[in-house]
N, C-alpha and C. Protein backbone atom coordinates (compact mmCIF):
# COMPACT_ATOMS: atom_id res chain seq x y z
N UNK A 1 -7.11 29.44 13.39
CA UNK A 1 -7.61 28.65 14.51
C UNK A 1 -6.69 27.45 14.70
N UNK A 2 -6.38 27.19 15.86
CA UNK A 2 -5.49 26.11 16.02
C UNK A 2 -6.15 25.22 16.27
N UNK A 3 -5.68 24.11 15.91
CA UNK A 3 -6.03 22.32 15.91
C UNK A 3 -5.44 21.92 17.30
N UNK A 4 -6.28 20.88 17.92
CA UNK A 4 -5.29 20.28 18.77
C UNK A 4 -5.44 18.42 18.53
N UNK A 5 -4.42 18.44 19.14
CA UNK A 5 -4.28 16.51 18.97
C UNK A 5 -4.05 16.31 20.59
N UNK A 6 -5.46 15.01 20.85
CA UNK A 6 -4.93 14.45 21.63
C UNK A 6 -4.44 13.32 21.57
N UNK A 7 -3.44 13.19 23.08
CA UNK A 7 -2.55 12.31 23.07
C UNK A 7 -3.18 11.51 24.21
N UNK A 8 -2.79 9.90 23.76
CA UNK A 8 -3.69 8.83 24.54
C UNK A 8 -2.61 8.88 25.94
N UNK A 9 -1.37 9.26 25.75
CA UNK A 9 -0.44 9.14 26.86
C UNK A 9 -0.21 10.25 27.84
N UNK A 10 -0.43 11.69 27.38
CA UNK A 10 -0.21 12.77 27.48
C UNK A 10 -0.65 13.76 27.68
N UNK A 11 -2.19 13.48 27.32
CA UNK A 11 -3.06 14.42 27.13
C UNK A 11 -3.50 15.36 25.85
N UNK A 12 -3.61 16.51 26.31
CA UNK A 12 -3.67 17.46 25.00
C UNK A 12 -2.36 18.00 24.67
N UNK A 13 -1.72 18.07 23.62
CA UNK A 13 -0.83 18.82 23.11
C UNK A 13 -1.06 19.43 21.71
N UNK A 14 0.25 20.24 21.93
CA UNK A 14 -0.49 21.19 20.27
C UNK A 14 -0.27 20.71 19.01
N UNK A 15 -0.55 21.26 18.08
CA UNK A 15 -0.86 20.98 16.46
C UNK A 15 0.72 20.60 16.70
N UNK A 16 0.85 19.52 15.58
CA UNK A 16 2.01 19.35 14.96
C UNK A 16 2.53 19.76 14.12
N UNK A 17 3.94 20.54 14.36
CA UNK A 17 4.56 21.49 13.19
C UNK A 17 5.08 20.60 11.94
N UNK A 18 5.55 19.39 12.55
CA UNK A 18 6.37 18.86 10.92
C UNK A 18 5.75 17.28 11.45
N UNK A 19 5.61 16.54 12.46
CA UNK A 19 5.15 15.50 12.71
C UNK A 19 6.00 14.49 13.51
N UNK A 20 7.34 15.47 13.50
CA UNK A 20 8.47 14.65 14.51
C UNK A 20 8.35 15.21 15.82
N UNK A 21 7.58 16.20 15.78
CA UNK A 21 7.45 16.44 17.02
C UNK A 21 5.99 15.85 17.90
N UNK A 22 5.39 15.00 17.00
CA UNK A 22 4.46 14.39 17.53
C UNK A 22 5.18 12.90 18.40
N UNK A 23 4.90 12.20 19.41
CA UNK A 23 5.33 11.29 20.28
C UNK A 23 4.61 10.17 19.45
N UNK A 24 5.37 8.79 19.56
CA UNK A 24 5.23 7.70 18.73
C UNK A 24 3.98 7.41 19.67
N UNK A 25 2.89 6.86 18.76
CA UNK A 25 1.68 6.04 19.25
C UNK A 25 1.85 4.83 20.22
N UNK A 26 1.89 4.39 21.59
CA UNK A 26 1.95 3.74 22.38
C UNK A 26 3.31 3.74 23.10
N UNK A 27 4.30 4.74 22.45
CA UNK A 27 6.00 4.49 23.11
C UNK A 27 6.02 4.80 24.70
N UNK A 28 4.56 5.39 25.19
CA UNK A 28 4.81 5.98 26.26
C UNK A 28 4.20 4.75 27.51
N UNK A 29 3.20 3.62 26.94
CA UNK A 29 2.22 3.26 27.78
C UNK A 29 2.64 1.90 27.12
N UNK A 30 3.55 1.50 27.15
CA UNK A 30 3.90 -0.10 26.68
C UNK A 30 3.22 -0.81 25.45
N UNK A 31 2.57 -0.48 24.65
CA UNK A 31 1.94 -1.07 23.83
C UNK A 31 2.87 -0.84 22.58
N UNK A 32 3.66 0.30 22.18
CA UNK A 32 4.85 0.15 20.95
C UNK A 32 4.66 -1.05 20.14
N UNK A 33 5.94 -1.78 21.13
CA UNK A 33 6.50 -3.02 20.27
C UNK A 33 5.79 -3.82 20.45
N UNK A 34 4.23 -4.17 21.13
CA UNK A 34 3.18 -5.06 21.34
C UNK A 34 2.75 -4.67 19.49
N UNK A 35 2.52 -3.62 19.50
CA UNK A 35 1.33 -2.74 18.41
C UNK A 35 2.28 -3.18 16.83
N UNK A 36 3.52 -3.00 17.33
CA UNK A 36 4.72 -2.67 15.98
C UNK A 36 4.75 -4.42 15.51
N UNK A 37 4.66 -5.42 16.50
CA UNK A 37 5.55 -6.40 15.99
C UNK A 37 3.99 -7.18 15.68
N UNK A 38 3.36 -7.00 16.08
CA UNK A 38 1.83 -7.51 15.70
C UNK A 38 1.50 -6.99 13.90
N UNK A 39 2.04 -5.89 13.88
CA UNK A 39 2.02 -5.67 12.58
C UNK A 39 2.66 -6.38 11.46
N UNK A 40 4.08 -6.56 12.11
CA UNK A 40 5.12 -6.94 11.53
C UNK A 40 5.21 -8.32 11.22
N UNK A 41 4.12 -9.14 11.81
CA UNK A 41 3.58 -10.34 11.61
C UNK A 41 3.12 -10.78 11.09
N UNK A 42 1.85 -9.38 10.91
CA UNK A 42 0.70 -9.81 9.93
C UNK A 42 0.87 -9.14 8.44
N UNK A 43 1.90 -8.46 8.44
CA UNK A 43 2.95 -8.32 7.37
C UNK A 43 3.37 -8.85 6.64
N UNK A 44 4.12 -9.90 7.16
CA UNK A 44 4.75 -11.35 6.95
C UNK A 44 3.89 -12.27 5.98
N UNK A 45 2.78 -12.69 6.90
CA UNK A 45 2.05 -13.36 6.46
C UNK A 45 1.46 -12.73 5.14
N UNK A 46 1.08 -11.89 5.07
CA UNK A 46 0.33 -11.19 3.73
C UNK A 46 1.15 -11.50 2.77
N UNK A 47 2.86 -10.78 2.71
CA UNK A 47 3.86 -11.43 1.92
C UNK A 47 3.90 -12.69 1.47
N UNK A 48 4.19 -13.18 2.72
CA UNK A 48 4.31 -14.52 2.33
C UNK A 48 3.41 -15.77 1.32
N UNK A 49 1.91 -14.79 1.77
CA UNK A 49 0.80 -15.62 1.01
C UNK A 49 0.82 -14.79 -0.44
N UNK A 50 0.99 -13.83 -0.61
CA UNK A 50 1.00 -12.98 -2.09
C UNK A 50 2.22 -14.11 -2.71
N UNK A 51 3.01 -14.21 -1.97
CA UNK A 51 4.51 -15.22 -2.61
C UNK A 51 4.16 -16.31 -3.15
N UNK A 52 4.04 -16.77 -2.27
CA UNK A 52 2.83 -18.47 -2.67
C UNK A 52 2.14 -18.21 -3.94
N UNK A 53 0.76 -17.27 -3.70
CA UNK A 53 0.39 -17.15 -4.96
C UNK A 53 1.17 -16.93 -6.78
N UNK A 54 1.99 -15.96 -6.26
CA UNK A 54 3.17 -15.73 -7.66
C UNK A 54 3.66 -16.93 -8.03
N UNK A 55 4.56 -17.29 -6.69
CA UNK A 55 5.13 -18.78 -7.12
C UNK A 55 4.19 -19.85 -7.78
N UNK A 56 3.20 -20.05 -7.23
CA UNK A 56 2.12 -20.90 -7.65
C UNK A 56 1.81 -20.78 -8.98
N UNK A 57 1.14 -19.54 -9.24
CA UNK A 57 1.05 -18.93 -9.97
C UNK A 57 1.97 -19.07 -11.85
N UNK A 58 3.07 -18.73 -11.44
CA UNK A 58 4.48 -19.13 -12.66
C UNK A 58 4.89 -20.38 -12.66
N UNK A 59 4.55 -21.29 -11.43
CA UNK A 59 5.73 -22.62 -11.23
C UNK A 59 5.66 -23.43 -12.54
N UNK A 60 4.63 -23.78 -12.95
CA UNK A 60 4.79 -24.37 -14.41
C UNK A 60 4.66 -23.42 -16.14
N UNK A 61 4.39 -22.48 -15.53
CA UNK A 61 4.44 -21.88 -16.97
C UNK A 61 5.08 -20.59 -17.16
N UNK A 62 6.11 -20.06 -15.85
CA UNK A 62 6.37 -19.00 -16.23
C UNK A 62 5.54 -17.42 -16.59
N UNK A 63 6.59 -16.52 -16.47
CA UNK A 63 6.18 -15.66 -17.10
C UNK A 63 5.52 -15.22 -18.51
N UNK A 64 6.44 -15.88 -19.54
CA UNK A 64 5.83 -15.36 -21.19
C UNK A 64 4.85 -15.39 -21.31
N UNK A 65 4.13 -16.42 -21.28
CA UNK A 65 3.04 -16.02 -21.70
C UNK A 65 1.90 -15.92 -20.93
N UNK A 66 2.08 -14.65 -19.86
CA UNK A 66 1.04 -14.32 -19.15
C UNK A 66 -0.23 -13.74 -19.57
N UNK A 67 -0.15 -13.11 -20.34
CA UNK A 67 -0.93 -12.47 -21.12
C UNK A 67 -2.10 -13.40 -21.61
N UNK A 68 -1.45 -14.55 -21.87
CA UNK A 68 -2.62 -15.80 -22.46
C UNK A 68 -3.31 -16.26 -21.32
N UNK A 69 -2.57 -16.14 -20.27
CA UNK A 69 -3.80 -16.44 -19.12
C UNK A 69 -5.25 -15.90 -19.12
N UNK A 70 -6.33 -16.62 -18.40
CA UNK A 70 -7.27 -16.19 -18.34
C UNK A 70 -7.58 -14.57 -17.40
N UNK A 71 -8.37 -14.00 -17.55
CA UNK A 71 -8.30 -12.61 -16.76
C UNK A 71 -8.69 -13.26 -15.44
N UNK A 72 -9.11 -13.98 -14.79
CA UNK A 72 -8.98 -14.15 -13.40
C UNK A 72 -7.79 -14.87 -13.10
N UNK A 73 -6.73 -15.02 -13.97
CA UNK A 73 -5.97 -15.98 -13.31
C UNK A 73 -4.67 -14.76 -13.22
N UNK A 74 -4.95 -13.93 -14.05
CA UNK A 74 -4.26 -12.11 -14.34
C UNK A 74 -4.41 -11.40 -13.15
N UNK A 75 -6.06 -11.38 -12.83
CA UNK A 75 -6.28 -10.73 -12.03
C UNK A 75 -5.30 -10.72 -10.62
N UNK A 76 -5.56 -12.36 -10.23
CA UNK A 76 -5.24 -12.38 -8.32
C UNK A 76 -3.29 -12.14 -8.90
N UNK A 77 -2.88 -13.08 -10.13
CA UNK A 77 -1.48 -12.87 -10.20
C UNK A 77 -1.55 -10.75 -9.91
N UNK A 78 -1.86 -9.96 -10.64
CA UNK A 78 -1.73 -8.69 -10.31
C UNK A 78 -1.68 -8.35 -8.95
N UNK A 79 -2.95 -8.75 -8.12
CA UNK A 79 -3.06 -8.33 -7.12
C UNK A 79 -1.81 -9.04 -6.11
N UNK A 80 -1.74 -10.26 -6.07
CA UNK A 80 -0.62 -10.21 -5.71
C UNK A 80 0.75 -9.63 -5.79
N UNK A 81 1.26 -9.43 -7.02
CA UNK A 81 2.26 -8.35 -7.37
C UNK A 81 2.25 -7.17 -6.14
N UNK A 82 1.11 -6.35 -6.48
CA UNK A 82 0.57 -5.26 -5.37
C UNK A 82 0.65 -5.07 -4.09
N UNK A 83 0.34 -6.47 -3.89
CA UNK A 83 0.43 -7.06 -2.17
C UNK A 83 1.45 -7.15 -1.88
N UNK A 84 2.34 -7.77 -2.61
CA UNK A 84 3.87 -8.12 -2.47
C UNK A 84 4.40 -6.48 -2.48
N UNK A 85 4.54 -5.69 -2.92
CA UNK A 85 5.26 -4.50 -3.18
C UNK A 85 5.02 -3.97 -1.92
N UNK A 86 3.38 -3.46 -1.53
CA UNK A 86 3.27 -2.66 -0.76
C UNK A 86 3.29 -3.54 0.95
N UNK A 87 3.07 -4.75 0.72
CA UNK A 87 3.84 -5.20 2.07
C UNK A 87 5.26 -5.32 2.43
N UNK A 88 5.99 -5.30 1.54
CA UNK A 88 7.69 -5.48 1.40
C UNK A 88 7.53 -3.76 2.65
N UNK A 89 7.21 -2.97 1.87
CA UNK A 89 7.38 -1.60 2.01
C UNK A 89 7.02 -1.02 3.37
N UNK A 90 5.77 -1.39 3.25
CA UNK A 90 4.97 -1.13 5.03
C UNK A 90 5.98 -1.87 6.43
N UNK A 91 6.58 -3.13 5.79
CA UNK A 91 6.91 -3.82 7.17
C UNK A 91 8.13 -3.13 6.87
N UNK A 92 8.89 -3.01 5.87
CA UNK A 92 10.05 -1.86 6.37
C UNK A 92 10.16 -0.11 6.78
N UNK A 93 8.87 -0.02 6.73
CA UNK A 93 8.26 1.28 7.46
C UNK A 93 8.38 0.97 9.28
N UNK A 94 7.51 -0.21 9.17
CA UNK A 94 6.77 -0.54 10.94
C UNK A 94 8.70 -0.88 11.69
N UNK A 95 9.51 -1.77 10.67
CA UNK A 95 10.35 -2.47 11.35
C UNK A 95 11.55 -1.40 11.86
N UNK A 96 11.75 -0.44 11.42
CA UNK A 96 12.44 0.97 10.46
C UNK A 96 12.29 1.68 12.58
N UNK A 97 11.10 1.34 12.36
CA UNK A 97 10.09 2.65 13.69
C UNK A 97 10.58 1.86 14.73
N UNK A 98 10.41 0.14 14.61
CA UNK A 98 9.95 -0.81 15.70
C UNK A 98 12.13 -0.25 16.21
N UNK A 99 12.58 -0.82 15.52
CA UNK A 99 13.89 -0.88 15.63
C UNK A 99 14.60 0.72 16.04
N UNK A 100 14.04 1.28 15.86
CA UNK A 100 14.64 3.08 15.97
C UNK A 100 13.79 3.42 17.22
N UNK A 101 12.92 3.03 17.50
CA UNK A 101 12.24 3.29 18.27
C UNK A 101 11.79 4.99 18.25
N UNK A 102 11.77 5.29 16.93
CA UNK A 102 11.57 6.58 16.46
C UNK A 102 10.54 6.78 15.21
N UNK A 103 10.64 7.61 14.76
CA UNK A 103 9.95 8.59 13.46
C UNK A 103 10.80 8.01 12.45
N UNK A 104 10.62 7.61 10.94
CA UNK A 104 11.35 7.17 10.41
C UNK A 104 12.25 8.50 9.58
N UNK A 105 13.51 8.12 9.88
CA UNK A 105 14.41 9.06 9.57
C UNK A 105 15.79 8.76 8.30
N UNK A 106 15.84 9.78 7.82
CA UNK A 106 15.73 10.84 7.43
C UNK A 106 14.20 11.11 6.48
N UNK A 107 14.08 12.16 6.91
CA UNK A 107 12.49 12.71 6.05
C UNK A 107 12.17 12.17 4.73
N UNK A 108 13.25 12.13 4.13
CA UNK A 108 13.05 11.58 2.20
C UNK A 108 12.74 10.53 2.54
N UNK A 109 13.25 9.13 3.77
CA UNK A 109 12.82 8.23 3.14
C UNK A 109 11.63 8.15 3.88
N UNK A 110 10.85 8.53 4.82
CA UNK A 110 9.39 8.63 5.03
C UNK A 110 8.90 9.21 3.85
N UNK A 111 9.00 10.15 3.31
CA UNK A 111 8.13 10.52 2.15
C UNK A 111 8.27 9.52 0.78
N UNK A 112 9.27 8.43 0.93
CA UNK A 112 9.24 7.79 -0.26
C UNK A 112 8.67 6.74 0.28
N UNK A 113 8.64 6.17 1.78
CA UNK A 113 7.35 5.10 2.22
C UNK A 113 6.16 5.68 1.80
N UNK A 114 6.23 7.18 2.25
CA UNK A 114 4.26 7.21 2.19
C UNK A 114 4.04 7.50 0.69
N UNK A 115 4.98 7.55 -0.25
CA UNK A 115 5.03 8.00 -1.96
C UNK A 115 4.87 6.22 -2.59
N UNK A 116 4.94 5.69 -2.29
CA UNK A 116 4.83 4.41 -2.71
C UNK A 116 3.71 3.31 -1.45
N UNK A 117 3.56 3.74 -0.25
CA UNK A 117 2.37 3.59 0.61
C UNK A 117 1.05 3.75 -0.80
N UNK A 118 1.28 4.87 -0.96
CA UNK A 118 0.00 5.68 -1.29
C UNK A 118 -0.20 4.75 -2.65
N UNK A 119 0.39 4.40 -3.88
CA UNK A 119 0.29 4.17 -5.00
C UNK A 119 0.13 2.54 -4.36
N UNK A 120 0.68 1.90 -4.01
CA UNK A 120 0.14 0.57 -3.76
C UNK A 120 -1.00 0.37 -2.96
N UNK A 121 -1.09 0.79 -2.07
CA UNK A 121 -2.76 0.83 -1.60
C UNK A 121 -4.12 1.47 -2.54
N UNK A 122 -3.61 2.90 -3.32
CA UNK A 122 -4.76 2.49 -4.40
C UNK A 122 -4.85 1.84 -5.58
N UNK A 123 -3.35 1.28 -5.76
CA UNK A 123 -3.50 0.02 -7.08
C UNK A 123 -3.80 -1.26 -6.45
N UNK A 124 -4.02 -1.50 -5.01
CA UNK A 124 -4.86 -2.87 -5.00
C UNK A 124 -6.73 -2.24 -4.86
N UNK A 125 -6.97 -1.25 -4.39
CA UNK A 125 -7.89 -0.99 -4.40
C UNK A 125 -8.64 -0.70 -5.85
N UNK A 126 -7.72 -0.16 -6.96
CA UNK A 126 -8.01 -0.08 -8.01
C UNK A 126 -8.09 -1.55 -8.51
N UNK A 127 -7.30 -2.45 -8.69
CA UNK A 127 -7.34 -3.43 -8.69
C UNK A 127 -8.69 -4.75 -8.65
N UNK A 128 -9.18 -4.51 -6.91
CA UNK A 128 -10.00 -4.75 -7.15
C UNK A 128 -11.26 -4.60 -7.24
N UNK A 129 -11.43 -2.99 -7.88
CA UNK A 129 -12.35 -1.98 -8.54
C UNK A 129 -12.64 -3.31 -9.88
N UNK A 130 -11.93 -3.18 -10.79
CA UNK A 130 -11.74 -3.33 -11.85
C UNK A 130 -12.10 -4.89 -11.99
N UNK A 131 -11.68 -5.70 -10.85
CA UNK A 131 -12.39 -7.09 -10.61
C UNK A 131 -13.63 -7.13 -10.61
N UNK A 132 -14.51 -6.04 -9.64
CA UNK A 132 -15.48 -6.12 -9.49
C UNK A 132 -16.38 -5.61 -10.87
N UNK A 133 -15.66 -4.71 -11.30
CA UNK A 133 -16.33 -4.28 -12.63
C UNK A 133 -16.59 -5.46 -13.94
N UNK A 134 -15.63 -5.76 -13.81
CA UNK A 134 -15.08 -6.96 -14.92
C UNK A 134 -16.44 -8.36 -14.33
N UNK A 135 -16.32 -8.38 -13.56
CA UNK A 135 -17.20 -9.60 -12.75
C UNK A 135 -19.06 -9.06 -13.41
N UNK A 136 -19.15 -7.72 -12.93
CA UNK A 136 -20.27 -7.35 -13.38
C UNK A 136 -21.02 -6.85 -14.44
N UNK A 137 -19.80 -6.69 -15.75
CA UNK A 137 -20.19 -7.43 -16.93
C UNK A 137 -20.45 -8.36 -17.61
N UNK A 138 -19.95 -9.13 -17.09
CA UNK A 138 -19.71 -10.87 -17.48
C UNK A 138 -20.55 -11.01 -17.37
N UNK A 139 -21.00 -11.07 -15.91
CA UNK A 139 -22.04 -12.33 -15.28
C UNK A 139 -23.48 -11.29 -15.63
N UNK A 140 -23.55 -9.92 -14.88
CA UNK A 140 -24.85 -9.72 -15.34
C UNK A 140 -25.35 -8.62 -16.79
N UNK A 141 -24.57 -8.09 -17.33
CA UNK A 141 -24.67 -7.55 -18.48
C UNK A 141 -24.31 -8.61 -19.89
N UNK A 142 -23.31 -9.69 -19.41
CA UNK A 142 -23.24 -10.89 -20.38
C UNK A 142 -22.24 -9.85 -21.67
N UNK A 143 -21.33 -9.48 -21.30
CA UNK A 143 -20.50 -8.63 -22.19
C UNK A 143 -19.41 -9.17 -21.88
N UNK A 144 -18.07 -8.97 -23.30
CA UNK A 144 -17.28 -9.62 -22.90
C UNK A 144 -16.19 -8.27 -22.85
N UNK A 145 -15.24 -8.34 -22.24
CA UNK A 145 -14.35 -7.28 -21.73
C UNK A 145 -13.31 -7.40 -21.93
N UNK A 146 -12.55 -6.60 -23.10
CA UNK A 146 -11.36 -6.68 -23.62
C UNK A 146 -10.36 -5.49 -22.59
N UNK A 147 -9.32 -5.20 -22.42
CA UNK A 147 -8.27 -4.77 -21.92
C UNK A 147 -7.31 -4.40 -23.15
N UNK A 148 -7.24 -4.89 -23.73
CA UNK A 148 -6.34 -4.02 -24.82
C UNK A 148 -5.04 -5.37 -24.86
N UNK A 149 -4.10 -4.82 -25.54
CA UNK A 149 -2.85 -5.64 -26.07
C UNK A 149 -2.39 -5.62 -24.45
N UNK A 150 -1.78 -6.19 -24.01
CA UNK A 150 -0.97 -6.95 -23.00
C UNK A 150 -1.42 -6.14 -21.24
N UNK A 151 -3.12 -5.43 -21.49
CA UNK A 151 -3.97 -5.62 -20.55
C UNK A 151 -3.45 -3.68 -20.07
N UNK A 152 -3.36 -3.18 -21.16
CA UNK A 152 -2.28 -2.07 -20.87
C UNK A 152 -3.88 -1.15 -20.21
N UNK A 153 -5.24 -1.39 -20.76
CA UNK A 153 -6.08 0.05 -19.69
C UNK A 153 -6.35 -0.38 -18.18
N UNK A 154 -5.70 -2.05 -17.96
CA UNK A 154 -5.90 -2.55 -16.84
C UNK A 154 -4.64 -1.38 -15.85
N UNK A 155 -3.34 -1.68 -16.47
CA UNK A 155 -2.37 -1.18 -15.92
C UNK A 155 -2.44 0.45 -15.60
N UNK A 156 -3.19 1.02 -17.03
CA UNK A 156 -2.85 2.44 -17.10
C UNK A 156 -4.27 2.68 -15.33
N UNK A 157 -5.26 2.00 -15.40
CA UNK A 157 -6.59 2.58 -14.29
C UNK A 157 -5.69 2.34 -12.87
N UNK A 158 -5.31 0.85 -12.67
CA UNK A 158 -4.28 0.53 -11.61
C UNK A 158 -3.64 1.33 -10.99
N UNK A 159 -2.21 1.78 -12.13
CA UNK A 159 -0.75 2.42 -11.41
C UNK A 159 -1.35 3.83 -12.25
N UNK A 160 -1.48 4.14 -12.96
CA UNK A 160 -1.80 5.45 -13.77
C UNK A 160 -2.91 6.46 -12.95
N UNK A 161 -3.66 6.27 -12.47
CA UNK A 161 -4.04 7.26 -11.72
C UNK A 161 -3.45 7.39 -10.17
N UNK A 162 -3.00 6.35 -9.50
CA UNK A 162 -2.19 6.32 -8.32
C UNK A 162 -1.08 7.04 -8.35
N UNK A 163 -0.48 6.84 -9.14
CA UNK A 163 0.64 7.62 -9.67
C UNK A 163 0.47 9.12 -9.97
N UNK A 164 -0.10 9.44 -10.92
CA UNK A 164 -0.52 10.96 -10.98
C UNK A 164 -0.67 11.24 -9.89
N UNK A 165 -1.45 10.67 -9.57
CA UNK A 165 -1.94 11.40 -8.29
C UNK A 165 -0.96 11.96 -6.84
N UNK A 166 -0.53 10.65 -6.74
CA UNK A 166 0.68 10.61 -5.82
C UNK A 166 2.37 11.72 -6.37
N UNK A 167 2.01 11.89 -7.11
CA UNK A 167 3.23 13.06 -7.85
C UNK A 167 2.61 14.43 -7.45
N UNK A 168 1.42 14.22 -7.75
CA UNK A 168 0.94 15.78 -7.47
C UNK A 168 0.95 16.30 -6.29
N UNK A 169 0.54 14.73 -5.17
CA UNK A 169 0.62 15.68 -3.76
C UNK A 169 1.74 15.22 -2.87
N UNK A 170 3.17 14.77 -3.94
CA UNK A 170 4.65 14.70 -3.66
C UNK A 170 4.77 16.15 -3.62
N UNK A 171 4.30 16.58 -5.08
CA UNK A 171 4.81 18.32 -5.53
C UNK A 171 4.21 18.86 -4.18
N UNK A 172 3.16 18.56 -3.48
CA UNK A 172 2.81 19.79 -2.84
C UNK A 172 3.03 19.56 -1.16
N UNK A 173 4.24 18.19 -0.97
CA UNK A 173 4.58 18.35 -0.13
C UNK A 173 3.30 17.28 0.72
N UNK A 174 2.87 16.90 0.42
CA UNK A 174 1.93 16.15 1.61
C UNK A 174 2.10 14.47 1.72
N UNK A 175 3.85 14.52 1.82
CA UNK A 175 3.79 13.16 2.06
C UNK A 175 5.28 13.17 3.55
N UNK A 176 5.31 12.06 3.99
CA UNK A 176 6.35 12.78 5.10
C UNK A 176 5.41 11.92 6.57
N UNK A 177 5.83 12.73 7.54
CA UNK A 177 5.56 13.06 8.57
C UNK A 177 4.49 14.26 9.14
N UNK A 178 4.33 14.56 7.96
CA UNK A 178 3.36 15.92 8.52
C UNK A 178 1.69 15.36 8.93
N UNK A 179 1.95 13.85 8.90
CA UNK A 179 0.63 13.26 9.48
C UNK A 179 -0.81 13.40 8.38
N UNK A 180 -0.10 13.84 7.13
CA UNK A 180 -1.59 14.04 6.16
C UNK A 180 -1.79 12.80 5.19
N UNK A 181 -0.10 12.42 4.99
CA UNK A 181 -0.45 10.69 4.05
C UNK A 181 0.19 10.18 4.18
């Protein structure tokens, strides 16, 4: 049975074979570089404030001894890390499109945006899974919550299942343009 996609510019057209043959979202009806650089803004800003935080964050004590920090002060430093990575990445996705006024090309490096898309969006979501968990021992179970030597089951729940995960459906091909991630 065939799928169809409609198009806000175009109407109905058919299933997409690889996803380059799908027409860029607004290229046809002026909204593009309205849609692209609005992104590319609020991009910015996300960066920029994850930056702040890091900087803030290290300005007097550095890296070494992060570990001695308190876990909320671990926490937002992580999440920022996260933020920082996967916004670096996205606005050179949007800017990539805005500037080509195309599909981002060649195919590998769309599949290595949406291969690292994918792992930073569920390591902040994991992220702040694990906040919220951590929060709801403390305060209402009154337990205290160890992480291990240098916070390593924080890291392994984070990037360790994002990762697997994201390898497996590299192997099977569902990253790209084919419109599935």
């Amino acid at each position: 049975m065939d799928r169809v996609n409609e198009s806000v510019t175009s109407g109905i057209i058919p299933e997409a074979k690889s996803g380059y043959d799908l027409e860029l979202f607004g290229i046809n009806d002026g909204s593009f570089v309205l849609l692209h650089s609005l992104a590319i803004t609020c991009l910015g800003l996300s960066i920029l404030s994850a930056l702040c935080v890091i900087v803030a964050s290290t300005m007097d004590r550095g890296l070494k001894g992060i570990f001695s920090w308190t876990k909320s002060e671990r926490f937002v430093f992580y999440l920022a890390c996260t933020e920082t990575i996967l916004g670096i990445t996205h606005l050179l996705d949007h800017s990539q499109i805005l500037i080509t006024r195309d599909h981002v090309r060649p195919a590998v490096l769309c599949q290595a945006y949406g291969f690292v898309l994918y792992i930073f969006v569920f390591a902040e979501l994991f992220t702040v899974n694990i906040i919220a968990v951590t929060i709801f021992f403390i305060i209402y179970l009154r337990k205290k919550v160890e992480y291990g030597s240098r916070d390593w089951k924080v890291f392994l729940w984070i990037f360790g299942l994002p990762f697997t995960s994201a390898v497996v459906l590299a192997s099977m091909g569902q990253f790209g343009t084919n419109t599935t991630l």
